[in-house]
N, C-alpha and C. Protein backbone atom coordinates (compact mmCIF):
# COMPACT_ATOMS: atom_id res chain seq x y z
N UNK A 1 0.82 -1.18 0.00
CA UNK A 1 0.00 0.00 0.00
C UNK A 1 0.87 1.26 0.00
N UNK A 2 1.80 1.17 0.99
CA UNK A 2 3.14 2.47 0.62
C UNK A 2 3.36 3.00 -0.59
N UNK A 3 3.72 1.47 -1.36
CA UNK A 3 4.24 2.20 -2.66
C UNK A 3 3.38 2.23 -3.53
N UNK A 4 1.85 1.96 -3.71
CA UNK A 4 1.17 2.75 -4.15
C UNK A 4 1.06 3.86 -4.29
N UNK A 5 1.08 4.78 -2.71
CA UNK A 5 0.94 5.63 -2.04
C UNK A 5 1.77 6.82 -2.84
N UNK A 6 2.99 5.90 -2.75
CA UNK A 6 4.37 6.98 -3.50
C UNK A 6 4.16 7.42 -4.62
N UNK A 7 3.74 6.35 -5.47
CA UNK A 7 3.93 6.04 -6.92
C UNK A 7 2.28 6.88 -7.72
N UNK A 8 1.42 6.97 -6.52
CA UNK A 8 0.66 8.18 -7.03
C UNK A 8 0.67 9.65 -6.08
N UNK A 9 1.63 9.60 -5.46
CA UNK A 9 2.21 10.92 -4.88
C UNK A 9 1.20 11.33 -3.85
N UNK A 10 0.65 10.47 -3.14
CA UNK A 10 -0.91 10.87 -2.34
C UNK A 10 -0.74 11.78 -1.88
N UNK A 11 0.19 12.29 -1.33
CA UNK A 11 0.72 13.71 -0.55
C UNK A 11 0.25 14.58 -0.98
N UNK A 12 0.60 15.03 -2.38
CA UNK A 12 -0.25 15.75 -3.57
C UNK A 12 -1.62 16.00 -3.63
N UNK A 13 -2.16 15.07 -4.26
CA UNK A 13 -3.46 14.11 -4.55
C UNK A 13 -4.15 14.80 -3.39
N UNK A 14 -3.91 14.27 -1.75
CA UNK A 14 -4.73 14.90 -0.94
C UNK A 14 -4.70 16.05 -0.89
N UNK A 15 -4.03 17.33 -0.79
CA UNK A 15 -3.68 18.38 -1.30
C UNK A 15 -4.68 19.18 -1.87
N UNK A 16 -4.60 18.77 -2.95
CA UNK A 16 -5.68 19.19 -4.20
C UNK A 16 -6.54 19.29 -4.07
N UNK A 17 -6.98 17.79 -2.90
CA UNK A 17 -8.47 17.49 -2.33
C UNK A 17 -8.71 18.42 -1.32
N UNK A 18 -8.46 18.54 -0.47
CA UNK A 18 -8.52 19.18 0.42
C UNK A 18 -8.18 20.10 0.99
N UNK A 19 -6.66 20.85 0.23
CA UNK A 19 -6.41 22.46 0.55
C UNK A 19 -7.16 23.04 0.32
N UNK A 20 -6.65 24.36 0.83
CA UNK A 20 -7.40 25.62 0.54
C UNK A 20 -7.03 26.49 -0.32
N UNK A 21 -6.86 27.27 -0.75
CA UNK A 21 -7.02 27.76 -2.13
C UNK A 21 -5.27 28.20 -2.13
N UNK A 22 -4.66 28.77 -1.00
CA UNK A 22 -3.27 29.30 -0.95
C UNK A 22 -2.65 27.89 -0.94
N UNK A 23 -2.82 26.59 -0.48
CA UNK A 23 -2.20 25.11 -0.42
C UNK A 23 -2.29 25.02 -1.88
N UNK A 24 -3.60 25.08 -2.19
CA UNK A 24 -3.71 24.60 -4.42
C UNK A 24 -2.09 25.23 -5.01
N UNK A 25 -2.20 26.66 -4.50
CA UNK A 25 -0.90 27.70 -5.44
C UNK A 25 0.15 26.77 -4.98
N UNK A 26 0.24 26.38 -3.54
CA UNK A 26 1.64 25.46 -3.21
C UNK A 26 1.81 24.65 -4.11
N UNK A 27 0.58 23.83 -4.22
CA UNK A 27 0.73 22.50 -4.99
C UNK A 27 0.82 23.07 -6.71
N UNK A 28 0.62 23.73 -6.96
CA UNK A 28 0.82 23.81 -8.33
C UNK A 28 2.39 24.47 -8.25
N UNK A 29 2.61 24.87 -7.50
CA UNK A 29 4.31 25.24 -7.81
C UNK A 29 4.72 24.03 -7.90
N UNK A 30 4.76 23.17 -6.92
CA UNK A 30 5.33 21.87 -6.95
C UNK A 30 5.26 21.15 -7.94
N UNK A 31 4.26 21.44 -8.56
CA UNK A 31 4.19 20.15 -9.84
C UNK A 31 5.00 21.26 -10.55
N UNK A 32 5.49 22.46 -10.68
CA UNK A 32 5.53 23.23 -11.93
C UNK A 32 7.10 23.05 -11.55
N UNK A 33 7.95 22.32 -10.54
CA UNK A 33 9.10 22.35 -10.16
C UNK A 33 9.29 20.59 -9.85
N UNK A 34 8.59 19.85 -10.53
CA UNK A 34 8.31 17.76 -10.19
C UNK A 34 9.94 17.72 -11.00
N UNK A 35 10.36 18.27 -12.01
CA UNK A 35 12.31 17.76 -12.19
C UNK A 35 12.60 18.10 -11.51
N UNK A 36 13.32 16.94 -10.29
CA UNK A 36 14.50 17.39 -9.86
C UNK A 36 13.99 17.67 -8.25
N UNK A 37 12.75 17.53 -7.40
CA UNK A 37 12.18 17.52 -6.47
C UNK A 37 12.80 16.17 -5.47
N UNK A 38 12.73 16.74 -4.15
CA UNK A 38 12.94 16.12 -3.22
C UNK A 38 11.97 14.90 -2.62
N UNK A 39 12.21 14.26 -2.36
CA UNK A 39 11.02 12.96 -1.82
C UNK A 39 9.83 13.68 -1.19
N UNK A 40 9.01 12.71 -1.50
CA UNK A 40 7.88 13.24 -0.55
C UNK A 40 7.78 12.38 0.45
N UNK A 41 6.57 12.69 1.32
CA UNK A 41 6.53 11.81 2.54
C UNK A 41 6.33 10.20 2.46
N UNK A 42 5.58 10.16 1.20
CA UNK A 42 5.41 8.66 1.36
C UNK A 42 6.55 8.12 0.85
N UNK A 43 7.23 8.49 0.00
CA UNK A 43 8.61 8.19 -0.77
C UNK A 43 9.31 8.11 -0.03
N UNK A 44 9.82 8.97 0.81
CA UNK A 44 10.60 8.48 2.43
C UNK A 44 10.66 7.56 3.13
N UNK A 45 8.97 6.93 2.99
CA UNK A 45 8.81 5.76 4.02
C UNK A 45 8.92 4.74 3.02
N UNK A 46 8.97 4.92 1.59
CA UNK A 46 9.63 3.75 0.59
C UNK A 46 11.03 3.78 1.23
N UNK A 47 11.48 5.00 1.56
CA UNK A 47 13.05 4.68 1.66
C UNK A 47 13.29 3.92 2.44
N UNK A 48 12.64 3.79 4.08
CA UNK A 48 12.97 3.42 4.88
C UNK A 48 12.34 1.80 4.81
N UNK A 49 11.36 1.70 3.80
CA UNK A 49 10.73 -0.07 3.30
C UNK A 49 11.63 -0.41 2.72
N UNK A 50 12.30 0.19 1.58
CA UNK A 50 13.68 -0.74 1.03
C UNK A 50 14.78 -1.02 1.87
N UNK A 51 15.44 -0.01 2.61
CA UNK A 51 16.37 -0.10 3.60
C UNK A 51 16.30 -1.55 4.18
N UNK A 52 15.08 -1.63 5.15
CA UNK A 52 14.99 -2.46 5.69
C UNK A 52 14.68 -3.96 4.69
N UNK A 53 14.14 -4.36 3.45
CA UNK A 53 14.51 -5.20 2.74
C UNK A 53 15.93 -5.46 2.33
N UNK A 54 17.04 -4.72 1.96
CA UNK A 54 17.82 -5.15 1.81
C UNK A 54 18.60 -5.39 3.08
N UNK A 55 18.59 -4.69 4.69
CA UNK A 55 19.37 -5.12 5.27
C UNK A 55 18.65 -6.55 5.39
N UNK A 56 17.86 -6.82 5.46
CA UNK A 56 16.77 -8.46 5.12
C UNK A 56 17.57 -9.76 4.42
N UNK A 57 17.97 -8.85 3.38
CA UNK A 57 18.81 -9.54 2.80
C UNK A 57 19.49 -9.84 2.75
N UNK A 58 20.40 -9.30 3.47
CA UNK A 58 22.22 -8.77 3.86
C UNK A 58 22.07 -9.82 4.70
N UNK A 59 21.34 -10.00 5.74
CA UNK A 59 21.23 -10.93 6.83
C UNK A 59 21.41 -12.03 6.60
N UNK A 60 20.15 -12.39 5.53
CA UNK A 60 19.84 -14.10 5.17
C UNK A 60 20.84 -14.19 4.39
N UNK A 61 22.13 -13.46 3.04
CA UNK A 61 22.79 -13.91 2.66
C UNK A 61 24.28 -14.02 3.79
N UNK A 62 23.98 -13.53 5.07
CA UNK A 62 25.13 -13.75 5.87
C UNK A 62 24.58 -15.07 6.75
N UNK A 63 23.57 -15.18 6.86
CA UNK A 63 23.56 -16.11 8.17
C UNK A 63 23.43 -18.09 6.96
N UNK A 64 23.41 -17.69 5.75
CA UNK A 64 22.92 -18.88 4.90
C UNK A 64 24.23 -18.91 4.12
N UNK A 65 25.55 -18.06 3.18
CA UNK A 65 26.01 -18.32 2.63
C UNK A 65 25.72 -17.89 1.45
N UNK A 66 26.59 -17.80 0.63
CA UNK A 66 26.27 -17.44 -0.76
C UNK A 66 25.71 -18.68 -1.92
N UNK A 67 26.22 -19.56 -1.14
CA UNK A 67 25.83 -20.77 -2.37
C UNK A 67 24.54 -20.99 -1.83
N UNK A 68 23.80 -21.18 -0.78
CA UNK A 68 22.60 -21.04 -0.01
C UNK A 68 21.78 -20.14 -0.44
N UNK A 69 22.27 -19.08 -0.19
CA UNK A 69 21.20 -18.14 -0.75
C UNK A 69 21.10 -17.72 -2.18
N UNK A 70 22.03 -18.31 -3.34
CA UNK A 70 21.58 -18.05 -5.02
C UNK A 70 20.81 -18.98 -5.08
N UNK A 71 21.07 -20.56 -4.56
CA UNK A 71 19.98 -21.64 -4.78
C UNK A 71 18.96 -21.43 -4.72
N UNK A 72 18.17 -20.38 -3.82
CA UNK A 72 17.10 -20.14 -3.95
C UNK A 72 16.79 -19.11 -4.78
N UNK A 73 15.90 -19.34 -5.61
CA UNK A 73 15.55 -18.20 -6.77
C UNK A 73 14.74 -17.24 -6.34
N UNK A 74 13.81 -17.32 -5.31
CA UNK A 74 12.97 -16.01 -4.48
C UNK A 74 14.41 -14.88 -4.30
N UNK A 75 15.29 -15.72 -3.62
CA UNK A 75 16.50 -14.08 -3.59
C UNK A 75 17.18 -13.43 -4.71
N UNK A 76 17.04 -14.67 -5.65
CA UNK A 76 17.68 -13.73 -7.03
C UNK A 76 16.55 -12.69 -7.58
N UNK A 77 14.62 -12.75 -7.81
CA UNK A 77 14.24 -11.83 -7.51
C UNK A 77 14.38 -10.42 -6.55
N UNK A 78 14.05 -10.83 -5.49
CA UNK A 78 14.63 -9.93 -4.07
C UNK A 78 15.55 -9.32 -4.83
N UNK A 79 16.98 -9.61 -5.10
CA UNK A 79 17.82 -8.96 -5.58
C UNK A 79 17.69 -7.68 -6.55
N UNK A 80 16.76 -8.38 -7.65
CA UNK A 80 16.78 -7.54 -8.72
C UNK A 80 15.73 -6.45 -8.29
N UNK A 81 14.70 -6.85 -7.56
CA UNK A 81 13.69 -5.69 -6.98
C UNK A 81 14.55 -4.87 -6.61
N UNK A 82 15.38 -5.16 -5.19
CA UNK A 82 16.40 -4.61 -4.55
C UNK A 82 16.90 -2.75 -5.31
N UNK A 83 17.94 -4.24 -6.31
CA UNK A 83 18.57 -3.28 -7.41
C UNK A 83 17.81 -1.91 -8.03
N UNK A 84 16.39 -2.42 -8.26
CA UNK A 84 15.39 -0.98 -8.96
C UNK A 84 15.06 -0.21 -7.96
N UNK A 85 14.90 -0.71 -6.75
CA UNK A 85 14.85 0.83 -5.88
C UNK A 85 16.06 1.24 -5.80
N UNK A 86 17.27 0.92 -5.48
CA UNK A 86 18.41 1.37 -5.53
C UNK A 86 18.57 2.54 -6.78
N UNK A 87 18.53 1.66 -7.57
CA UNK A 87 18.50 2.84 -8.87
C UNK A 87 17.32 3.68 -8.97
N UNK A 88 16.67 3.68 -8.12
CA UNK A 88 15.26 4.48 -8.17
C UNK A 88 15.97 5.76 -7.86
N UNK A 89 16.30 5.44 -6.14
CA UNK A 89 16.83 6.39 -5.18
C UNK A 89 18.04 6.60 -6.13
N UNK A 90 19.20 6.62 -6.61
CA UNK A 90 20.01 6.78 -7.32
C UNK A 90 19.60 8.10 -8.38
N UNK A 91 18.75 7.46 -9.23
CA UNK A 91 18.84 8.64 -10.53
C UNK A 91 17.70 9.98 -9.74
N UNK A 92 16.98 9.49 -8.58
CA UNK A 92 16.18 10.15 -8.23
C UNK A 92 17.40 11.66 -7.88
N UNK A 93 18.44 11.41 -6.64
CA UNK A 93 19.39 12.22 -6.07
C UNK A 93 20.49 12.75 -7.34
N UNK A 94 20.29 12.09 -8.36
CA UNK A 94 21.01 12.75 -9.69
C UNK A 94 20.25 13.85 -10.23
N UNK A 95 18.62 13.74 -10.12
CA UNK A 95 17.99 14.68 -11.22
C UNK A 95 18.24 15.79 -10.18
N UNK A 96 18.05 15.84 -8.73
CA UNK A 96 18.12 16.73 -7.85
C UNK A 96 19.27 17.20 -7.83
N UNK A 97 20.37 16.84 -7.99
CA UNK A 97 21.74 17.68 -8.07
C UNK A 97 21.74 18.03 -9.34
N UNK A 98 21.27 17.48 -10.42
CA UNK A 98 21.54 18.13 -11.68
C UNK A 98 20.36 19.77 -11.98
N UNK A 99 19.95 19.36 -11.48
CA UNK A 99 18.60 20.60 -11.47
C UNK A 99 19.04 21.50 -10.35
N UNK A 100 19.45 21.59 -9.53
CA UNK A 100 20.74 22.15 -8.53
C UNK A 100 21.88 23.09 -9.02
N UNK A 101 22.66 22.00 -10.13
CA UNK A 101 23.69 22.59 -10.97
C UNK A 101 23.35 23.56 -11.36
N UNK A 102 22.43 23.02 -12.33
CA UNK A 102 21.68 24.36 -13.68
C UNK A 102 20.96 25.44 -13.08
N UNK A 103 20.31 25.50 -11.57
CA UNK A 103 19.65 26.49 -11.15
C UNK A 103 20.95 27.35 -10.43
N UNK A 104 22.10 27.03 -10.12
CA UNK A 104 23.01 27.48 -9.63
C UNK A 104 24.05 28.08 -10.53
N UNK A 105 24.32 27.62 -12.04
CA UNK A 105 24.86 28.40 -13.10
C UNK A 105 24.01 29.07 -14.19
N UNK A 106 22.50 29.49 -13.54
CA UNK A 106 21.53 30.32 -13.94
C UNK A 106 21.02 29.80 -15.54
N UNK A 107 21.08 28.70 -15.67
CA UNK A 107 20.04 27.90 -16.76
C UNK A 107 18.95 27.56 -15.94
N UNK A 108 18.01 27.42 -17.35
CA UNK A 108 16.31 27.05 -17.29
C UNK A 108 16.35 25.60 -16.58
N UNK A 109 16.16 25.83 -15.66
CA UNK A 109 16.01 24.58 -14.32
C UNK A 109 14.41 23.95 -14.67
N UNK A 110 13.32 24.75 -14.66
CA UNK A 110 11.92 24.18 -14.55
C UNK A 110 11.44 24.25 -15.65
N UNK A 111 10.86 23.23 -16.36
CA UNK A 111 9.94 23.65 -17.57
C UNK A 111 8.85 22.19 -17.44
N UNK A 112 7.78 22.21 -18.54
CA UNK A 112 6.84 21.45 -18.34
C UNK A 112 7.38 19.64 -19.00
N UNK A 113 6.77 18.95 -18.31
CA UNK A 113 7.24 17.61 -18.41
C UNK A 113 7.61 17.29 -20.03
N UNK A 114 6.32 17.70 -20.32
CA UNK A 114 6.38 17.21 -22.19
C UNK A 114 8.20 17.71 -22.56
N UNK A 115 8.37 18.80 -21.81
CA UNK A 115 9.49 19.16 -22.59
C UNK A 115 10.95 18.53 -22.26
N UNK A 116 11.11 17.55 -21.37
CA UNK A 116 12.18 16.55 -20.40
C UNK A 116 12.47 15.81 -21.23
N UNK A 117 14.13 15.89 -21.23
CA UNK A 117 14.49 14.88 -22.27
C UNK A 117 14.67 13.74 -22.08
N UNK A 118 14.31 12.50 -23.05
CA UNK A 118 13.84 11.40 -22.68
C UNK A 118 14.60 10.71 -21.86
N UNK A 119 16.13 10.87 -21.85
CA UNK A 119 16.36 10.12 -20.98
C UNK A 119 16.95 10.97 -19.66
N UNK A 120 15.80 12.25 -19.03
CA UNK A 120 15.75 12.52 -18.05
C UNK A 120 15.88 11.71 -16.72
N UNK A 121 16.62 11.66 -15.79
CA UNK A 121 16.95 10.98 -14.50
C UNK A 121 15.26 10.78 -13.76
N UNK A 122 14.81 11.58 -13.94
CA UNK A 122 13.81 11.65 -12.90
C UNK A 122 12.30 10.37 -13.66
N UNK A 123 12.49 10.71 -15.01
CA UNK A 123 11.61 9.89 -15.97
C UNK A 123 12.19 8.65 -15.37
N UNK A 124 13.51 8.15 -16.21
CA UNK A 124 14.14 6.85 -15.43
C UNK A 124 13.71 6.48 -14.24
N UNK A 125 14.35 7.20 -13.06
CA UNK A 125 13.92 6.90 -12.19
C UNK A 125 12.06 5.88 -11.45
N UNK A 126 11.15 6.74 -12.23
CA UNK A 126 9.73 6.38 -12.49
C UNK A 126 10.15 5.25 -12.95
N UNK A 127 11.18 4.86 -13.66
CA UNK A 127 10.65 3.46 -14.27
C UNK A 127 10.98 2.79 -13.74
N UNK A 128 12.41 2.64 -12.87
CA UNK A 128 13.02 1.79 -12.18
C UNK A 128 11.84 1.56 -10.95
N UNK A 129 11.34 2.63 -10.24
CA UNK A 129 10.17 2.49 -9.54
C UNK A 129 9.53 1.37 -9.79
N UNK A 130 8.47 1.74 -11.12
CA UNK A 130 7.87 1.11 -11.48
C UNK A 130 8.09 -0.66 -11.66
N UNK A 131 8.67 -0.48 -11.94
CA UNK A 131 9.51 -2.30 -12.63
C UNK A 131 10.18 -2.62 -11.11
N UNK A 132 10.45 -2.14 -10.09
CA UNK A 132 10.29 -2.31 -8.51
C UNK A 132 9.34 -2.98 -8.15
N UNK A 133 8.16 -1.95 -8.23
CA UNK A 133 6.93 -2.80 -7.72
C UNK A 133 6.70 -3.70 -8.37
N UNK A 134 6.39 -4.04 -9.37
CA UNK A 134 6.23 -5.28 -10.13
C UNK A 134 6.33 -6.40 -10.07
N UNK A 135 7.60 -6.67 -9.15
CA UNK A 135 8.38 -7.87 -8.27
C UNK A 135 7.92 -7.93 -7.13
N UNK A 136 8.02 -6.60 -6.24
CA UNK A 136 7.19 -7.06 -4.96
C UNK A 136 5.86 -7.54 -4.81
């Protein structure tokens, strides 16, 4: 249910629903600034759901062995889930320093999604997300 949560930004979503008219202007800055944005709340508590899966993992491949734990094919999944949040959080803290850079050597930092080039960090990122959940 978390990463539902994330993956349609409920933070937002409720927002919209339920601010008040000066919260709406918040929330529309925010979307008008989504390259290159910092986690939101539920995304946080993805952070702290993967964390704790991979130290999960770290465990059972210490307390079982390595030849123990590839034999089983549930961890070579695990793994690769693993891996896509990793790279989630990864290109996620790239689009944010790169949008950082450019707002700091006074280039066009914000513009509308359509206009993100395709292989934008933050797009990526969504996918690695995406193809995350998929496994779990």
């Amino acid at each position: 249910m978390l990463l539902g949560a994330a993956s349609q930004r409920i933070e937002i979503l409720a927002l919209e629903w339920f601010g008040t008219d000066w919260v709406q202007d918040i929330v529309k800055e925010w979307k008008r600034k989504e390259r290159g944005a910092l986690f939101g709340i539920a995304e946080c508590g993805v952070i702290l759901y993967v964390i704790s899966l991979i130290w999960g993992e770290l465990r059972s491949l210490w307390c079982d062995g390595l030849e123990e734990y590839i034999s089983d094919l549930w961890n070579i999944v695990d793994f690769i889930t693993n891996m896509f949040y990793v790279l989630w959080l990864a290109l996620r803290m790239t689009s944010f320093y790169i949008c950082w850079r450019d707002e700091r050597e006074g280039k066009r930092t914000w513009y509308p999604r359509e206009e993100w080039d395709t292989f934008e960090p933050m797009l990526l990122s969504e996918g690695a997300f995406a193809a995350g959940m998929i496994f779990r």
